[in-house]
Protein backbone atom coordinates (compact mmCIF):
# COMPACT_ATOMS: atom_id res chain seq x y z
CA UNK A 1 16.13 -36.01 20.16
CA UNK A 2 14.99 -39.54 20.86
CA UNK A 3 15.08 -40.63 24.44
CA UNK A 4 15.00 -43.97 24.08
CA UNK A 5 17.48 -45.56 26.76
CA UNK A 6 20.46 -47.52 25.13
CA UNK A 7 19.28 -50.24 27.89
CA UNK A 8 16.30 -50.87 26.67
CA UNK A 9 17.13 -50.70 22.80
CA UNK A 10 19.33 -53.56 23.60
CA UNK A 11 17.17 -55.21 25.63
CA UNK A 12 14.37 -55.12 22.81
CA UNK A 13 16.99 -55.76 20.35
CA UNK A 14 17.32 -59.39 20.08
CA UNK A 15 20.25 -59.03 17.35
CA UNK A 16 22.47 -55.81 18.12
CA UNK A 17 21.68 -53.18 15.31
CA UNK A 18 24.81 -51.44 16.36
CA UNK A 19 25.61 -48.35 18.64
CA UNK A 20 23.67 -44.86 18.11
CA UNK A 21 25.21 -41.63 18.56
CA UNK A 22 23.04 -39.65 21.34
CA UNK A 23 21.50 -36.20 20.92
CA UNK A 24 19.78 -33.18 22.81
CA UNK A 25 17.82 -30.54 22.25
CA UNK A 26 18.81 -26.51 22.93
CA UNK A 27 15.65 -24.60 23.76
CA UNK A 28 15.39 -23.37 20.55
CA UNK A 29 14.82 -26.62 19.17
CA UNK A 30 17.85 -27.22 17.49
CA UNK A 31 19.84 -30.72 17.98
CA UNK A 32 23.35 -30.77 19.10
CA UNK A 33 24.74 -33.97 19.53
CA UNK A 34 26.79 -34.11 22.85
CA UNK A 35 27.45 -36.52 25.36
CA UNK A 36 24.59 -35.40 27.62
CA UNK A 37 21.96 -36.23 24.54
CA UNK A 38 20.03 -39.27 23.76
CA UNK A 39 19.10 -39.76 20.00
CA UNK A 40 20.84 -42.13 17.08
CA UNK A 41 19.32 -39.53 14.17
CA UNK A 42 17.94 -36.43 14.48
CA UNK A 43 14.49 -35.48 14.35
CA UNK A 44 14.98 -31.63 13.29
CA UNK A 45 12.37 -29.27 13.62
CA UNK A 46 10.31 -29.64 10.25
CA UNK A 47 10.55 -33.84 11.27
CA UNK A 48 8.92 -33.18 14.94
CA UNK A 49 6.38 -30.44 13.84
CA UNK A 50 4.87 -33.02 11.45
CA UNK A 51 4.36 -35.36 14.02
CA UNK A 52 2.97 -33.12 16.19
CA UNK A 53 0.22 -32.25 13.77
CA UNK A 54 -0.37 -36.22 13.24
CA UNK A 55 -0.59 -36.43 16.69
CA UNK A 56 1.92 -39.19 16.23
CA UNK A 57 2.28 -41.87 18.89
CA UNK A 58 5.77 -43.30 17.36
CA UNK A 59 7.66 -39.90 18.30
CA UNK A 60 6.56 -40.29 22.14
CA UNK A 61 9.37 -40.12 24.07
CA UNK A 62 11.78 -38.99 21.06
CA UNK A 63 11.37 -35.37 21.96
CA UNK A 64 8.45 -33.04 23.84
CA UNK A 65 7.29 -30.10 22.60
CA UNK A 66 7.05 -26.83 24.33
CA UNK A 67 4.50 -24.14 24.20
CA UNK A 68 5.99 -20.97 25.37
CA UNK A 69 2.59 -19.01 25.84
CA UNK A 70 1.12 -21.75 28.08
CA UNK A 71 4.62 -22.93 29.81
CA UNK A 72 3.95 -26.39 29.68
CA UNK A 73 5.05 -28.92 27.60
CA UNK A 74 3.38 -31.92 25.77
CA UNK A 75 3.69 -35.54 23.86
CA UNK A 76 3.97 -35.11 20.49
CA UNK A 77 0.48 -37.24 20.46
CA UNK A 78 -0.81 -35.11 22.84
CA UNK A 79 -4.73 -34.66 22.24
CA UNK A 80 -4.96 -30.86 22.97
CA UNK A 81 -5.31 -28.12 20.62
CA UNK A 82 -2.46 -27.37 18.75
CA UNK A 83 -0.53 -23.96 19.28
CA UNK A 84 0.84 -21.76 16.53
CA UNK A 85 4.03 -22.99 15.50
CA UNK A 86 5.74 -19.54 16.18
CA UNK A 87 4.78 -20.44 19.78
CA UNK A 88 6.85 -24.27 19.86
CA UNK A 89 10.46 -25.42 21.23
CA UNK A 90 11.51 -28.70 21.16
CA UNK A 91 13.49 -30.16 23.54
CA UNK A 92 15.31 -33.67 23.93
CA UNK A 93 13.06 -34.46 27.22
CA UNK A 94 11.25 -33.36 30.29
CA UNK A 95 14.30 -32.84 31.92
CA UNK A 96 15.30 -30.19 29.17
CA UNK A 97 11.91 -28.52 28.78
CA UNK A 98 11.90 -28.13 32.55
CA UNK A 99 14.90 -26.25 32.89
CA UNK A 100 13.48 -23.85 30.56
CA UNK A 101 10.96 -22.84 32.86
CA UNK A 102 7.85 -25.17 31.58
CA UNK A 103 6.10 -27.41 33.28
CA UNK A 104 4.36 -30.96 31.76
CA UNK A 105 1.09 -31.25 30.85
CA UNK A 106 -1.67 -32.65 32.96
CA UNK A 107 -3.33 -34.05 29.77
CA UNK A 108 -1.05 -36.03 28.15
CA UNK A 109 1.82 -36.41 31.26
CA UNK A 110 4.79 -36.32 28.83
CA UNK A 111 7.00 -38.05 31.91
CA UNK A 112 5.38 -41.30 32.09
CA UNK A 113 7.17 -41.85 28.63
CA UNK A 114 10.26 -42.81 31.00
CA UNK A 115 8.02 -44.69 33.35
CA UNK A 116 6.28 -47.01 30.31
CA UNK A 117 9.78 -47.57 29.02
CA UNK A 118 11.21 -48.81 32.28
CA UNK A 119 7.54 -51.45 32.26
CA UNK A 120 8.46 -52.44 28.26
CA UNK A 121 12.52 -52.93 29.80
CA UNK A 122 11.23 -55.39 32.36
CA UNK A 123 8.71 -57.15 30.56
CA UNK A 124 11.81 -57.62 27.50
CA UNK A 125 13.77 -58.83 31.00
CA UNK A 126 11.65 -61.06 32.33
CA UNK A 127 10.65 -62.66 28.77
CA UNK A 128 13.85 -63.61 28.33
CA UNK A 129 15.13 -64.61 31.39
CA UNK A 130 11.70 -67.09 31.24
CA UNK A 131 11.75 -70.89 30.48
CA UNK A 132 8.24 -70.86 30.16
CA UNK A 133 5.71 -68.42 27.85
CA UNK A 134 4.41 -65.43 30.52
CA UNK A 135 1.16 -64.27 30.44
CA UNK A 136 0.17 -61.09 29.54
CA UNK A 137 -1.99 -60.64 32.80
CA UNK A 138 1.07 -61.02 34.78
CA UNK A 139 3.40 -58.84 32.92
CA UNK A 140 0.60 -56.06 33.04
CA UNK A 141 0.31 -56.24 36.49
CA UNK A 142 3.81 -56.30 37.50
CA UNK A 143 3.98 -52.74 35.77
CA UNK A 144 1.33 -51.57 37.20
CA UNK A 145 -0.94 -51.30 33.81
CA UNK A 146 -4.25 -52.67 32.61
CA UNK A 147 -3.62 -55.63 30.60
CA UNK A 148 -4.81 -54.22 27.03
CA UNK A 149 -3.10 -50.91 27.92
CA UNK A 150 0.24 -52.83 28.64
CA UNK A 151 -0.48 -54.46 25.23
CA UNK A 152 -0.39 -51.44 23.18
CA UNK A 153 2.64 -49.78 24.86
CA UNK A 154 4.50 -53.08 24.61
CA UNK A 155 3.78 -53.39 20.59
CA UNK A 156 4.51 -49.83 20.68
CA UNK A 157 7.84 -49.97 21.98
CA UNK A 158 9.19 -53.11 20.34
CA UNK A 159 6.78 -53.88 17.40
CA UNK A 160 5.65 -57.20 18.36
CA UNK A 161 3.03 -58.19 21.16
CA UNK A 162 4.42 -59.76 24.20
CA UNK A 163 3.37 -63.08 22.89
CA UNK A 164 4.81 -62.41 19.26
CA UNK A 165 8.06 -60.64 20.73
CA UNK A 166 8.58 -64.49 22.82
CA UNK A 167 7.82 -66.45 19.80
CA UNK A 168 10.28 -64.60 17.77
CA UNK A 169 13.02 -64.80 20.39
CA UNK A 170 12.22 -68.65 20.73
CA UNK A 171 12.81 -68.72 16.85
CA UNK A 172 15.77 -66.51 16.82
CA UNK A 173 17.67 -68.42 19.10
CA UNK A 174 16.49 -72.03 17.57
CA UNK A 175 17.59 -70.43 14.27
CA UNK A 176 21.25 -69.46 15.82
CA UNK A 177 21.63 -72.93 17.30
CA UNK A 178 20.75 -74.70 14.02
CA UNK A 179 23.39 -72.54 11.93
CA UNK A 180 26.44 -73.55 14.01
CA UNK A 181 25.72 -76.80 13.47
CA UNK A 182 24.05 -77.95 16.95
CA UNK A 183 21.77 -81.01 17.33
CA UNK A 184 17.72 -80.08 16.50
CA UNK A 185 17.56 -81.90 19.86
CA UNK A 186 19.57 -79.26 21.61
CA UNK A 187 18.08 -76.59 20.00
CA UNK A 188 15.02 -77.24 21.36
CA UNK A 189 14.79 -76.36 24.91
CA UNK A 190 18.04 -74.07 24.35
CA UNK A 191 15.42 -71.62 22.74
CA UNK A 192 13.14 -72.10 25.54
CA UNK A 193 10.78 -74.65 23.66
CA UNK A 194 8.69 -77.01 26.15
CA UNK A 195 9.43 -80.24 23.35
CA UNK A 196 9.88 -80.98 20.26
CA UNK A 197 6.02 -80.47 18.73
CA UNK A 198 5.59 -77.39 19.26
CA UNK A 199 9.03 -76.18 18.03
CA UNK A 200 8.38 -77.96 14.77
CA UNK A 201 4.79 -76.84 14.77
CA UNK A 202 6.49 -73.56 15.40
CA UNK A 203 9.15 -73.70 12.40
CA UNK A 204 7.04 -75.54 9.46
CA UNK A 205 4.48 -73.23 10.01
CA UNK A 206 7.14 -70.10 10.08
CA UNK A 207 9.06 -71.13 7.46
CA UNK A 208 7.80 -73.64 5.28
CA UNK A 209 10.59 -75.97 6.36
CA UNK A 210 11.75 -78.19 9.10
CA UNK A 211 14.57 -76.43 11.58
CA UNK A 212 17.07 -79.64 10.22
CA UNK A 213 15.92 -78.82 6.47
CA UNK A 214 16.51 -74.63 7.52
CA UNK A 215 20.51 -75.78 8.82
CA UNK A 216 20.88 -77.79 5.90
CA UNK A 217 20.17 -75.56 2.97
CA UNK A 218 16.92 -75.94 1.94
CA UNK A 219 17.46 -80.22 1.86
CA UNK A 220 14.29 -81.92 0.68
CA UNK A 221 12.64 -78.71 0.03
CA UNK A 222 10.85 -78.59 -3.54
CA UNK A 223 11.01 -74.92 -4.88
CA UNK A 224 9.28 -74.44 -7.98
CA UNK A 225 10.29 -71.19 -9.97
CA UNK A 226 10.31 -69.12 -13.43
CA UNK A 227 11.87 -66.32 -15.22
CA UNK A 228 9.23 -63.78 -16.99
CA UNK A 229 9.11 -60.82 -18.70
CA UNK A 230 7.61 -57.68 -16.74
CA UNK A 231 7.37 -54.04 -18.25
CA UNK A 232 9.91 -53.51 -15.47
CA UNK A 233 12.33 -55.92 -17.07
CA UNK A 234 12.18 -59.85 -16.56
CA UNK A 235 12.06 -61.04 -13.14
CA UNK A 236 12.41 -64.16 -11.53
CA UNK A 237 9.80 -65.69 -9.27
CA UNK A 238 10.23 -68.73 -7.14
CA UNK A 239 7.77 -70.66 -4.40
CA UNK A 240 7.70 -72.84 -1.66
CA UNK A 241 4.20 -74.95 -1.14
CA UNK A 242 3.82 -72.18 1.49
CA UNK A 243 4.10 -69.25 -0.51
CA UNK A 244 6.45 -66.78 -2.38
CA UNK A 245 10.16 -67.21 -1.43
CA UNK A 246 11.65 -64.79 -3.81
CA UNK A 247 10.85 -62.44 -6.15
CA UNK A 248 13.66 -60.35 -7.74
CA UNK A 249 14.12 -58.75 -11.00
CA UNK A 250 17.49 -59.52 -13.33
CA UNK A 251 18.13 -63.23 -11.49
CA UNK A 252 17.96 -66.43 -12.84
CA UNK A 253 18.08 -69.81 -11.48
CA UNK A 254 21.70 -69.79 -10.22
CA UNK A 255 20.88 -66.79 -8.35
CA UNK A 256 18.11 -69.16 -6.60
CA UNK A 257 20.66 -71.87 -6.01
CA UNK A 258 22.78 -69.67 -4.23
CA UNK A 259 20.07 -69.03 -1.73
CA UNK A 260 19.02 -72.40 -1.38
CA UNK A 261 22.26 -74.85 -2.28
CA UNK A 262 20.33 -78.37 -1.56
CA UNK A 263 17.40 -77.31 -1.81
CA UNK A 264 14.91 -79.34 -5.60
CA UNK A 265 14.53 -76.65 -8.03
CA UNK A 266 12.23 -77.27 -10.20
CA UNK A 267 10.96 -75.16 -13.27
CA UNK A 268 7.45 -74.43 -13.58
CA UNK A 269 4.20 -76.65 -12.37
CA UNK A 270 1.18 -76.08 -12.74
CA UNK A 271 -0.06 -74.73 -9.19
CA UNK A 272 3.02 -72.61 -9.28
CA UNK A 273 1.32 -71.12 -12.66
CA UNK A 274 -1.84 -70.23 -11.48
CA UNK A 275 0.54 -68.53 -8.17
CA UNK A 276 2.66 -66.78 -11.15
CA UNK A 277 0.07 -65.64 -13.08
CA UNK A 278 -1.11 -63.83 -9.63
CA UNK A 279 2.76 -62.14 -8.66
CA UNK A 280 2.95 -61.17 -12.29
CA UNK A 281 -0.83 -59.21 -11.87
CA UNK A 282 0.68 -57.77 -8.69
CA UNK A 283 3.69 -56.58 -10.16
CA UNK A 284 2.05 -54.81 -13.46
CA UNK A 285 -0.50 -53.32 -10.79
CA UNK A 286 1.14 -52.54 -7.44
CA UNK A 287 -1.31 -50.44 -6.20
CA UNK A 288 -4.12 -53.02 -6.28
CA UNK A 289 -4.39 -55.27 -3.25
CA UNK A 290 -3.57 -59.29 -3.47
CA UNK A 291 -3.58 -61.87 -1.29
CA UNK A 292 -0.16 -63.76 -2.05
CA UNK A 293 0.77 -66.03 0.56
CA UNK A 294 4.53 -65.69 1.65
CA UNK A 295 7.26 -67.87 3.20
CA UNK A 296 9.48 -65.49 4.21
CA UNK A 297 11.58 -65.35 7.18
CA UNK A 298 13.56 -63.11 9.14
CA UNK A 299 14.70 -61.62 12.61
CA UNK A 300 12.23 -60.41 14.87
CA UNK A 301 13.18 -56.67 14.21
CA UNK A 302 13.53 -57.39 10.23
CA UNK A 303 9.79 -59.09 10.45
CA UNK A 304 8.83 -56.08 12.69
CA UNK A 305 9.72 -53.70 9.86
CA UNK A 306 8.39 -56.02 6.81
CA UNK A 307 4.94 -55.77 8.59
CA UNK A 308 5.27 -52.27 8.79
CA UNK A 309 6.66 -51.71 5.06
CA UNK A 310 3.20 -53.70 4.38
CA UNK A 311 0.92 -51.80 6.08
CA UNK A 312 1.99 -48.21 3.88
CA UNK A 313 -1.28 -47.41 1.71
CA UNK A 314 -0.43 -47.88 -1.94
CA UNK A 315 0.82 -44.03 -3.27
CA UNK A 316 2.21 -43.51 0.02
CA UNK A 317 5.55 -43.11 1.05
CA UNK A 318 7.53 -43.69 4.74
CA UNK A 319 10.70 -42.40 5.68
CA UNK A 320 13.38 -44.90 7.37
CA UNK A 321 13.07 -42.46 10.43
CA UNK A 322 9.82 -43.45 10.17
CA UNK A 323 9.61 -47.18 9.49
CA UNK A 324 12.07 -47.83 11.91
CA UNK A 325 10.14 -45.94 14.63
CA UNK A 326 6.75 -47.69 13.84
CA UNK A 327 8.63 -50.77 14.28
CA UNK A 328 9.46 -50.32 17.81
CA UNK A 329 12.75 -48.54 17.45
CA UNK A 330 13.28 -45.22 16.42
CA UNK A 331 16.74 -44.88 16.67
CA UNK A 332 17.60 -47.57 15.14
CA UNK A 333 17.13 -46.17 11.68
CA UNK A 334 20.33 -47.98 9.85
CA UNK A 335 19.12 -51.78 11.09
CA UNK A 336 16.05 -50.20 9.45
CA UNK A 337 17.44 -49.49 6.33
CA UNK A 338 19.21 -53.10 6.61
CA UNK A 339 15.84 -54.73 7.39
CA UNK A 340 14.53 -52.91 3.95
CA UNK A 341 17.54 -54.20 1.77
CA UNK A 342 16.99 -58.32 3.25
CA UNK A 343 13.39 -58.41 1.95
CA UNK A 344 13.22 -61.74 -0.15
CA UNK A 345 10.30 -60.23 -2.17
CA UNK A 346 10.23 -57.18 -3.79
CA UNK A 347 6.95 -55.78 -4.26
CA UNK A 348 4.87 -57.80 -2.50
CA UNK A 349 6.24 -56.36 0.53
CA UNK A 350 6.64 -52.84 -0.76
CA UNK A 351 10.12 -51.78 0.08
CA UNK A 352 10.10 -49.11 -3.06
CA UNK A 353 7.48 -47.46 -0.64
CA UNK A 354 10.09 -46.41 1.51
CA UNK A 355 12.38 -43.05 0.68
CA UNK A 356 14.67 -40.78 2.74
CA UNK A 357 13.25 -37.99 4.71
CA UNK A 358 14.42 -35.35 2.53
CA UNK A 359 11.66 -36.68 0.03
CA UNK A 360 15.01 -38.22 -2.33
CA UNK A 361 14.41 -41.99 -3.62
CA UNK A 362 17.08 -43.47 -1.78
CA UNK A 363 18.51 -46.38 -2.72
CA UNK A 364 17.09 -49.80 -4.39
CA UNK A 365 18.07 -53.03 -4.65
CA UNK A 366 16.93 -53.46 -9.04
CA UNK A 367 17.74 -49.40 -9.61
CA UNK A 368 16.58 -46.33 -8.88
CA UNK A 369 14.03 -46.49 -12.15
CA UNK A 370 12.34 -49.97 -11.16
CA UNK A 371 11.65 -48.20 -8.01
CA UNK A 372 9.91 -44.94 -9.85
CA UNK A 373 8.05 -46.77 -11.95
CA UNK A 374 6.73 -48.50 -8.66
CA UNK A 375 5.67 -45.34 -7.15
CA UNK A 376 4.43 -43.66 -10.08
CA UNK A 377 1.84 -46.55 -11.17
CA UNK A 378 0.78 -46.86 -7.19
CA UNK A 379 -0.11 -42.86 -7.34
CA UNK A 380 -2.18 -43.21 -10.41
């Protein structure tokens, strides 16, 4: 029931994550996908009552829920009491609840949803269309908002901050110049870089790499690595002077050179032992928090949902549905699932932590037992 423009998921998107099929709500809260509706994947009624008892800010705009004793209808986040369930409808949008005979509510004024999405659109707009970073004051006031409540709807909407979301695009676009080939030169103010310092201030510190090093496979990068065995099999770890760059279980070496053709491997070392010795303790334990520095790298939308998959409590568990709408984009719940399969380092950014919404494991990149075993010793 998401109603999430197509216009705006594109214009947030800075990598298409494909088309979504559209859906809308009847007024007894079933979805019917037609070509009047607006959702990529279904939030049925068991999905939306949950959020409504969270009070769940991610669902905003997905669908609004109707109380039939009252005749108005709400956010899902909506701060007022709840009803009985026996009393709720869901519908696809305003527009749908409206026809039904309710009217919105003067607490939590379900319609601005539209009206903050069309401020997020333009910001996305005019952040692109910029040669120069934008400051937040002015994007804030050219919607209309306070500047820390333009923040939040902003990092609501696309899972980055206005600043963050620029930074990524800058890096996105450097990163798709450098992999057909072009000059670093080029690259530079093609991405919408002011010079040369701070796009390499920009990339060594993202990536652990220079952007000529990044095109070139890994050339003149040192990774140091090791096989070991785990009590979930033996797994290979491997590490850039920034931080972990892979961890994997059932790969060796020439699974590393794959990944990084001219990049130095080099067995062992000594700092990289005392930086096993901690991914190894992290592994045996999941559930216990580290502090494991990563070099890891990614689209803005993949990095959106690795910082997501990182901040799920240890014996917790998120859907996709859900994962992909705390990133910024609920419909786009297969780019989520996508985003879940790149991660470079299993674990450490807790992937297994994410199953379908039926409550099944879903899938996993070492099996479907590595992945119990995960959940089981976090919910100990």
């Amino acid at each position: 029931m998401s109603v999430e423009s197509p216009s705006l998921r594109e214009a947030v998107s800075t990598r298409r994550d494909g088309e979504s099929q559209r859906g809308e709500a009847t007024p007894h809260g079933h979805c019917e996908h037609s070509d009047h509706s607006r959702d990529s994947g279904t939030v049925d009624d068991a999905q939306a009552w949950a959020a409504v008892l969270r009070r769940d800010r991610s669902f905003d705009g997905r669908f609004v829920t109707g109380v039939l004793t009252t005749g108005i209808y709400c956010r899902p986040s909506c701060a007022a009491r709840h009803p009985l369930r026996e009393n709720v409808r869901f519908f696809a949008d305003g527009a749908a609840a409206r026809a039904a005979g309710l009217r919105p509510c003067k607490r939590c004024s379900p319609d601005d949803v539209s009206r903050d999405e069309r401020a997020v659109l333009a910001a996305v707009r005019a952040i692109k269309a910029s040669e120069e970073p934008l400051a937040l004051a002015g994007l804030a006031g050219d919607a209309g908002y306070s500047v820390a409540h333009f923040q939040r709807l902003f990092t609501r909407a696309t899972g980055l901050s206005p600043a963050a979301y620029a930074r990524a695009l800058r890096r996105e676009r450097a990163g798709e110049a450098l992999s057909g080939g072009g000059r670093v030169t080029d690259a530079i103010y093609d991405a919408g870089y002011s010079g040369p310092s701070r796009f390499y201030a920009d990339f060594e510190a993202r990536l652990g790499m220079t952007p000529s090093v990044w095109r070139d496979g890994g050339s003149g990068v040192t990774i140091h690595w090791a096989t070991v065995p785990t009590s979930l099999g033996r797994m290979l770890v491997a590490a850039t002077d920034k931080g972990v760059c892979r961890l994997s279980f059932d790969e060796g070496v020439e699974d590393l050179r794959r990944r990084f053709p001219n990049a130095e491997l080099v067995e062992g070392g000594e700092q990289f032992e005392r930086l096993l010795e901690q991914v190894v303790a992290a592994v045996e334990a999941p559930g216990l928090p580290h502090a494991i520095p990563l070099d890891v790298r990614g689209t803005a939308f993949q990095e959106a949902v690795w910082a997501e998959l990182r901040k799920i409590p240890p014996g917790e568990t998120r859907s996709y549905a859900q994962i992909a709408a705390a990133a910024g984009k609920p419909s786009a719940v297969r780019a989520a699932g996508s985003a879940n399969g790149a991660n470079n380092v299993a674990v450490l950014i807790p992937c297994h932590r994410v199953i379908r919404s039926d409550g099944s494991l879903g899938g996993y990149a070492y099996g479907l037992e590595i992945k119990r075993q995960l959940l089981e010793r976090e919910s100990k």
